[in-house]
PDB file of N, CA and C in Angstrom:
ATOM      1  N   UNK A   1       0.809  -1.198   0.000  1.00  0.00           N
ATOM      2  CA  UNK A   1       0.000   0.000   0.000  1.00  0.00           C
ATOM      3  C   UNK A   1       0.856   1.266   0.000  1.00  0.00           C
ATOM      4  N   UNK A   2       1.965   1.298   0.634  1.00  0.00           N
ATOM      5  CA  UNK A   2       3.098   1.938   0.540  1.00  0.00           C
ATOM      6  C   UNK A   2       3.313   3.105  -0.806  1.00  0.00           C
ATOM      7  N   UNK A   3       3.562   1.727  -1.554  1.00  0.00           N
ATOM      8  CA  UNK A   3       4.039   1.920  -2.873  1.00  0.00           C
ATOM      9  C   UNK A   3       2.786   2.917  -3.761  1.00  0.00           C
ATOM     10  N   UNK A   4       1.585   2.622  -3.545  1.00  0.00           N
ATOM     11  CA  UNK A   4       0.238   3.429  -4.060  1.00  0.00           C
ATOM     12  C   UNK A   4       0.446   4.580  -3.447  1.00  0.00           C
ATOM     13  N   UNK A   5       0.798   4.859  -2.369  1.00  0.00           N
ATOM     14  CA  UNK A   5       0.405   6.190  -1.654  1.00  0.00           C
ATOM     15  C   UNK A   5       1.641   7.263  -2.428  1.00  0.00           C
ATOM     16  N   UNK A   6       2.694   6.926  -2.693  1.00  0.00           N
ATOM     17  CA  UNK A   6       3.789   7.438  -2.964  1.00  0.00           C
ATOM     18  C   UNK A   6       3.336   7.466  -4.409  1.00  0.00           C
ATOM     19  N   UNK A   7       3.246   6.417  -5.291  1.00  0.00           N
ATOM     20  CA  UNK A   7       2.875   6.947  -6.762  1.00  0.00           C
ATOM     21  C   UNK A   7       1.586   8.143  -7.146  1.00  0.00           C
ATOM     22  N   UNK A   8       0.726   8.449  -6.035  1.00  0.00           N
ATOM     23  CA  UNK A   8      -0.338   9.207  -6.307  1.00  0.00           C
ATOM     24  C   UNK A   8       0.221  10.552  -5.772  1.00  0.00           C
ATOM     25  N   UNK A   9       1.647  10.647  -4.635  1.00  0.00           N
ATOM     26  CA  UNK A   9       1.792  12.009  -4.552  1.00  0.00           C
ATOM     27  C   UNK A   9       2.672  12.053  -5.729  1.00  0.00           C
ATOM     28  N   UNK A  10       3.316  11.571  -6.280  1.00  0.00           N
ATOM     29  CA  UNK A  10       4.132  12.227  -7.103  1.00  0.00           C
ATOM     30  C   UNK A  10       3.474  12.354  -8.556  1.00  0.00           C
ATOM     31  N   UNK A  11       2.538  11.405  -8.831  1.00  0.00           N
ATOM     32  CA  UNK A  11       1.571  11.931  -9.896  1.00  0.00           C
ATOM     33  C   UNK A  11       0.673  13.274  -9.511  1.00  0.00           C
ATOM     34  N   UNK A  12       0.347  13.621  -8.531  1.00  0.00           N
ATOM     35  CA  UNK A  12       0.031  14.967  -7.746  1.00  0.00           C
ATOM     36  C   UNK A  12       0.918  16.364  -8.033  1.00  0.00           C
ATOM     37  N   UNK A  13       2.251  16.089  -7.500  1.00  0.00           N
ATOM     38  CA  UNK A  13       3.377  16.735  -8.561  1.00  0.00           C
ATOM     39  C   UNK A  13       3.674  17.198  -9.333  1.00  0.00           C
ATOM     40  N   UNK A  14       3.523  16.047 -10.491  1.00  0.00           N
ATOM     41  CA  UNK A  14       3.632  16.404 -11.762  1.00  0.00           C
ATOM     42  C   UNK A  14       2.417  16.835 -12.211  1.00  0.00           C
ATOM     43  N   UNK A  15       1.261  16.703 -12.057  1.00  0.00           N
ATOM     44  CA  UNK A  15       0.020  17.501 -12.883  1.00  0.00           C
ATOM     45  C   UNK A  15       0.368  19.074 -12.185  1.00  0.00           C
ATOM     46  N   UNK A  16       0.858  19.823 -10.815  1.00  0.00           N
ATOM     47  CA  UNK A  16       1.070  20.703 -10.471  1.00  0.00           C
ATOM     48  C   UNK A  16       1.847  21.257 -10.912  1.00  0.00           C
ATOM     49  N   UNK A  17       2.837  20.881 -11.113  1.00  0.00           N
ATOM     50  CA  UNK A  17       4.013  21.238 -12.593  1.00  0.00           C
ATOM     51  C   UNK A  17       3.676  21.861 -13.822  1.00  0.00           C
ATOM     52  N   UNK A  18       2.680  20.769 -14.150  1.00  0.00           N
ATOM     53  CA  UNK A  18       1.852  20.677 -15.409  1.00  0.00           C
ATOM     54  C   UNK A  18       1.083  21.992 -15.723  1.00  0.00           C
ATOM     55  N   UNK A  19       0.246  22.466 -14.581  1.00  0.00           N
ATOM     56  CA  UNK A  19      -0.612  23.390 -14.287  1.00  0.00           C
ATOM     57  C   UNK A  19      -0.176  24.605 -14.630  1.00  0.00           C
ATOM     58  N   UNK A  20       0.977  24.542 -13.632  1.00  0.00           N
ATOM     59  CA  UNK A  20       1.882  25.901 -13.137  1.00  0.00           C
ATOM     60  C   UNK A  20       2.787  26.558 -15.059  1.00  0.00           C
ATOM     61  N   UNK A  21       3.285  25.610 -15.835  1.00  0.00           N
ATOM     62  CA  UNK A  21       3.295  25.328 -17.065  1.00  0.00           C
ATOM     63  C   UNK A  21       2.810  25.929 -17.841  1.00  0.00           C
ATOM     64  N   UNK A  22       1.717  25.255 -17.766  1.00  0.00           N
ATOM     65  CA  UNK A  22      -0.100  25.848 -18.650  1.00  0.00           C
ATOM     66  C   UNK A  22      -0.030  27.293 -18.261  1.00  0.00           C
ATOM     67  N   UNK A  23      -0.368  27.887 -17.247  1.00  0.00           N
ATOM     68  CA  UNK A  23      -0.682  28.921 -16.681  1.00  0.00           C
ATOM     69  C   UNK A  23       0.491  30.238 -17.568  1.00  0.00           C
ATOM     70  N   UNK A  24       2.014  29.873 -17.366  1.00  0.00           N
ATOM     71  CA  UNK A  24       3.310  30.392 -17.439  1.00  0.00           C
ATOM     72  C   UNK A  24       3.053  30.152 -19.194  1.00  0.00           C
ATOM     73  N   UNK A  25       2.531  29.582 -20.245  1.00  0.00           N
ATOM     74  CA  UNK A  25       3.402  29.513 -21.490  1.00  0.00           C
ATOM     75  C   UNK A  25       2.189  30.127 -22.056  1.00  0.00           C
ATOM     76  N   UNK A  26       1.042  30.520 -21.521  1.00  0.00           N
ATOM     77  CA  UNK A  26       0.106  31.491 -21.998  1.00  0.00           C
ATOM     78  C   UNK A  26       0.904  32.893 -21.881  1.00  0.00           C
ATOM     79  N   UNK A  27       1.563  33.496 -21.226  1.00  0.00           N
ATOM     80  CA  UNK A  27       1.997  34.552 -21.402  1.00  0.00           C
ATOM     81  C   UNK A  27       3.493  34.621 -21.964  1.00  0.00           C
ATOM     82  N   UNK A  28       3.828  33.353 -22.621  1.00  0.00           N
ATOM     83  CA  UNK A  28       4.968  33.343 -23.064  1.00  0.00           C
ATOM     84  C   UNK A  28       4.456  33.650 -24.961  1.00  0.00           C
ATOM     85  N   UNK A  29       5.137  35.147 -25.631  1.00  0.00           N
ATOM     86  CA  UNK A  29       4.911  35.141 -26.979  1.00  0.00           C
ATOM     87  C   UNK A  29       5.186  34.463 -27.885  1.00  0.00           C
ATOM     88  N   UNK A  30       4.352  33.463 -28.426  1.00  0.00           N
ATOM     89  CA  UNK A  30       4.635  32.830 -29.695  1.00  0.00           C
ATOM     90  C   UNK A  30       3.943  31.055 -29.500  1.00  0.00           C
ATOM     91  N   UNK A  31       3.588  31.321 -28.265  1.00  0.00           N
ATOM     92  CA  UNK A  31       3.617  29.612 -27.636  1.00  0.00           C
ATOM     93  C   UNK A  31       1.964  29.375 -27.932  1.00  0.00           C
ATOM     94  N   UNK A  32       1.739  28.556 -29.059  1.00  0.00           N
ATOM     95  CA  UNK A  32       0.421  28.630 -29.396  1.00  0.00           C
ATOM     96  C   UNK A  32      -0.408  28.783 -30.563  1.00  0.00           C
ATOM     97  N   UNK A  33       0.658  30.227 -30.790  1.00  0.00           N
ATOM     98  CA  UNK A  33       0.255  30.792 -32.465  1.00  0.00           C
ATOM     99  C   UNK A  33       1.871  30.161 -33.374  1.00  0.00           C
ATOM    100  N   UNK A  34       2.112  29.289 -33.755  1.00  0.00           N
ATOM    101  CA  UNK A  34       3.056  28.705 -34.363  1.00  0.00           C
ATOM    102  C   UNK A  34       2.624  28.486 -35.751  1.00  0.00           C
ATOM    103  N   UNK A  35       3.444  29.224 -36.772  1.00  0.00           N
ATOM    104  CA  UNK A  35       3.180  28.885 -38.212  1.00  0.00           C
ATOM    105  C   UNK A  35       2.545  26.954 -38.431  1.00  0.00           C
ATOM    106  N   UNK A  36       1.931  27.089 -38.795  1.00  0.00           N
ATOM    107  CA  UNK A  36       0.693  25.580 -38.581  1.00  0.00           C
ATOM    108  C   UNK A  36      -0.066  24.954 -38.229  1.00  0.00           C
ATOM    109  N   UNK A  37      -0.522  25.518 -37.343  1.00  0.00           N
ATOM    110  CA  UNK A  37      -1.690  25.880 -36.136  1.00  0.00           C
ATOM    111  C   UNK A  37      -2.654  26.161 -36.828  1.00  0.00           C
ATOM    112  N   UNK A  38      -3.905  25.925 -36.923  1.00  0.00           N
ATOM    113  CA  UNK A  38      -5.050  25.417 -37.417  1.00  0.00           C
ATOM    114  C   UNK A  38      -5.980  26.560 -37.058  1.00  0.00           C
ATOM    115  N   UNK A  39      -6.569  27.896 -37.448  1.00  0.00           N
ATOM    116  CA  UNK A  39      -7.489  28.858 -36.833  1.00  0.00           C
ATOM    117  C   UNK A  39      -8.457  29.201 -37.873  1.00  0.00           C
ATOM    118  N   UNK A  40      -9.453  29.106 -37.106  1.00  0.00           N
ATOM    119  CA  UNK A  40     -10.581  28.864 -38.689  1.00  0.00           C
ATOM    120  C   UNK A  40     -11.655  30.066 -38.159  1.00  0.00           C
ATOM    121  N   UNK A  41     -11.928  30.929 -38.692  1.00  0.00           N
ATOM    122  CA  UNK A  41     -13.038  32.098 -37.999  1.00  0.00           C
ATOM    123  C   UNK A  41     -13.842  32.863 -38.945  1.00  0.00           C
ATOM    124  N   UNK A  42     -14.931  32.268 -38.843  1.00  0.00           N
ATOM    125  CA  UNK A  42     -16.577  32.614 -39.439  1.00  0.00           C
ATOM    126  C   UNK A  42     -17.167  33.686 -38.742  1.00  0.00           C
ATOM    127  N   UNK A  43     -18.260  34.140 -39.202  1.00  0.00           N
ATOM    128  CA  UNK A  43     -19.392  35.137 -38.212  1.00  0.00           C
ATOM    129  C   UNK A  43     -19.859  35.016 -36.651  1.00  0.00           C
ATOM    130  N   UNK A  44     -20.285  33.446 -36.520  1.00  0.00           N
ATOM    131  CA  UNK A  44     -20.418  32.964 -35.115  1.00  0.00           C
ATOM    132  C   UNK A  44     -19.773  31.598 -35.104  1.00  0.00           C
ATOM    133  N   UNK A  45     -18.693  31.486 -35.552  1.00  0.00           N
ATOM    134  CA  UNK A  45     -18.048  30.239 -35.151  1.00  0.00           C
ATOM    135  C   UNK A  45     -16.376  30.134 -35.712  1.00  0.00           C
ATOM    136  N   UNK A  46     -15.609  29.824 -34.383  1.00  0.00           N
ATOM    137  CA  UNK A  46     -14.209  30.421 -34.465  1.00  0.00           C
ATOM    138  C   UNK A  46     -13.647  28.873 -34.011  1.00  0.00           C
ATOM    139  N   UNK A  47     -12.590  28.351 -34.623  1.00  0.00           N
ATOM    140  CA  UNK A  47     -11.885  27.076 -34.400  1.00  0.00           C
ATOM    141  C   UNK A  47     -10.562  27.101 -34.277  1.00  0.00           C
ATOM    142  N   UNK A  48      -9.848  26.475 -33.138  1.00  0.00           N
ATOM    143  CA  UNK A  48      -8.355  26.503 -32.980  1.00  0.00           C
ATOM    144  C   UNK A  48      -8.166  25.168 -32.694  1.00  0.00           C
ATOM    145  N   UNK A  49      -7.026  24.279 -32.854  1.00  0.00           N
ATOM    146  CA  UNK A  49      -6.196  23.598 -33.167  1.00  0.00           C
ATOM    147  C   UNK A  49      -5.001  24.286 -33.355  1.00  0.00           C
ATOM    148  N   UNK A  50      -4.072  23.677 -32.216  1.00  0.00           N
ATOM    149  CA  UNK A  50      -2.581  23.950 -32.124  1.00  0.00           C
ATOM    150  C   UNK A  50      -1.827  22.402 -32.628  1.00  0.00           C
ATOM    151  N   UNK A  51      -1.443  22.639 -33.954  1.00  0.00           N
ATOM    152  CA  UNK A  51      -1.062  21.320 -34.327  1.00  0.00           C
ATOM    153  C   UNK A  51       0.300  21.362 -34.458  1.00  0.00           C
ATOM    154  N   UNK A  52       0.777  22.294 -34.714  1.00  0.00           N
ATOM    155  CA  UNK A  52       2.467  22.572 -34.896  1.00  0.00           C
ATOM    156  C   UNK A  52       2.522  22.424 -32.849  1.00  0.00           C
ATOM    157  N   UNK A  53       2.320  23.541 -32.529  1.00  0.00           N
ATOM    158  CA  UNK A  53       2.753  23.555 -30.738  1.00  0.00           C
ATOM    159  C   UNK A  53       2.365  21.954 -30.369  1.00  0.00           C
ATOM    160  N   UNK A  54       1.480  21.382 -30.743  1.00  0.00           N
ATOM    161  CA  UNK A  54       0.907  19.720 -30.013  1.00  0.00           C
ATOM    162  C   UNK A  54       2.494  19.177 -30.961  1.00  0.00           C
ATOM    163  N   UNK A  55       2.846  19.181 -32.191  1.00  0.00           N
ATOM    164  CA  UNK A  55       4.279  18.235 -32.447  1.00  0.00           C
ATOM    165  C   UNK A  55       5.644  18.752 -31.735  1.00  0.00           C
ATOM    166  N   UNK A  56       5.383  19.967 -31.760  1.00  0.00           N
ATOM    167  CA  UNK A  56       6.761  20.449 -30.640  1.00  0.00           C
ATOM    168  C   UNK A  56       6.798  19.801 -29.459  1.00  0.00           C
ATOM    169  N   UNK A  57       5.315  20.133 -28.577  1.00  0.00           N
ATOM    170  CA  UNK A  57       5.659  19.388 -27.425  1.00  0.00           C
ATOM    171  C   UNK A  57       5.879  18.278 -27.280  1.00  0.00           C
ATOM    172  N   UNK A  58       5.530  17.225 -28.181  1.00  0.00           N
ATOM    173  CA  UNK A  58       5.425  15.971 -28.171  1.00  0.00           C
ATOM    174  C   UNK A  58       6.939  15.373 -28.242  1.00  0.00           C
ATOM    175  N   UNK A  59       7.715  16.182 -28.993  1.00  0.00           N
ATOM    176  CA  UNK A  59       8.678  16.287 -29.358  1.00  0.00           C
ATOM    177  C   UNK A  59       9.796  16.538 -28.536  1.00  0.00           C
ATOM    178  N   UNK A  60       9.307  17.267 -27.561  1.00  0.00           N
ATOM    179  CA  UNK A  60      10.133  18.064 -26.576  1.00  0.00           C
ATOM    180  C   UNK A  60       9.787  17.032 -25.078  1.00  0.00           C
ATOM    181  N   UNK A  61       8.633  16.475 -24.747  1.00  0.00           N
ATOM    182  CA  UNK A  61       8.292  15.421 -24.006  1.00  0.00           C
ATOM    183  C   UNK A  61       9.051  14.093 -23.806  1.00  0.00           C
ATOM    184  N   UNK A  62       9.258  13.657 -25.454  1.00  0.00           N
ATOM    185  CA  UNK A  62      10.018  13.010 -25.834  1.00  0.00           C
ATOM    186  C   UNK A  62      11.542  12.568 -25.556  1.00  0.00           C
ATOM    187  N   UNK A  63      11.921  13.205 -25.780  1.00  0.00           N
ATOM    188  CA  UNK A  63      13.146  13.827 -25.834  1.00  0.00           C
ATOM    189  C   UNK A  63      13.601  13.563 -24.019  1.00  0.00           C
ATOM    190  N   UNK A  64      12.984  14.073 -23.067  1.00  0.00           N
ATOM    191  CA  UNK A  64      12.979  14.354 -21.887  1.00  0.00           C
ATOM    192  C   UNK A  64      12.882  12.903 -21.326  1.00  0.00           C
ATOM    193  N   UNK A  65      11.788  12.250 -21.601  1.00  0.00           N
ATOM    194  CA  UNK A  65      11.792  10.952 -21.760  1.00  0.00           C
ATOM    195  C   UNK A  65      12.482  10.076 -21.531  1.00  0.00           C
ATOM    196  N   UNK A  66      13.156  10.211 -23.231  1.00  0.00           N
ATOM    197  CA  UNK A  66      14.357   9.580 -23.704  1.00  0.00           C
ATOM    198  C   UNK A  66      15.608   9.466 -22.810  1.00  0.00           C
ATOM    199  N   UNK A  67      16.312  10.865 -22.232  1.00  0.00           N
ATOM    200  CA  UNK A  67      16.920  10.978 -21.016  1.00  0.00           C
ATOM    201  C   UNK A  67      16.948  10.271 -19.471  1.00  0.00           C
ATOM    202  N   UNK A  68      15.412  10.911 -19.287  1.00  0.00           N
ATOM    203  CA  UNK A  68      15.399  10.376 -18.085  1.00  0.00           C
ATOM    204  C   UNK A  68      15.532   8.877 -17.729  1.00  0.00           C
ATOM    205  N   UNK A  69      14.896   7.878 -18.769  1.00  0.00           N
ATOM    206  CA  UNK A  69      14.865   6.834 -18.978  1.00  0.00           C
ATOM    207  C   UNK A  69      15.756   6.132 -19.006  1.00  0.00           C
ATOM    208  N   UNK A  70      16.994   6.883 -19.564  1.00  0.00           N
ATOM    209  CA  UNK A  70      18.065   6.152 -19.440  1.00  0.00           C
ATOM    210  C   UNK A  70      19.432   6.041 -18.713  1.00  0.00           C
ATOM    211  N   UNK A  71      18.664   6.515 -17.712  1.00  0.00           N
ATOM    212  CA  UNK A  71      19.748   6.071 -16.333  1.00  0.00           C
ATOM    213  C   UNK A  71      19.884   4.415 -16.160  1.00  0.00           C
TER     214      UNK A  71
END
């Protein structure tokens, strides 16, 4: 039971990380509107898709991953 209690704080952690992140790369310029990014805007109906920023991060997740993993 140990072992559960400890994996749920540190998954706790990291979504707080996560959050704090989210919050911080909204006011960072450029993070979002990336040449490829998907913005579609009609009279009453406006569509976003961040498809370039979703392969960066994925990319950049990755990567981090890759590292940590290989201790």
């Amino acid at each position: 039971m140990g072992e559960i209690g400890k994996t749920i704080i540190i998954a706790g952690i990291i979504l707080i990380v996560i959050g704090i992140l989210v919050m911080v790369a909204g006011k960072v310029p450029g993070v979002g509107r990336l040449p490829g990014d998907i913005f579609i805007k009609k009279e009453n109906f406006s569509f976003y898709f961040p498809l370039t920023t979703c392969i960066l991060l994925s990319i950049i997740i990755s990567i981090v991953m890759y590292f940590w993993g290989k201790k």
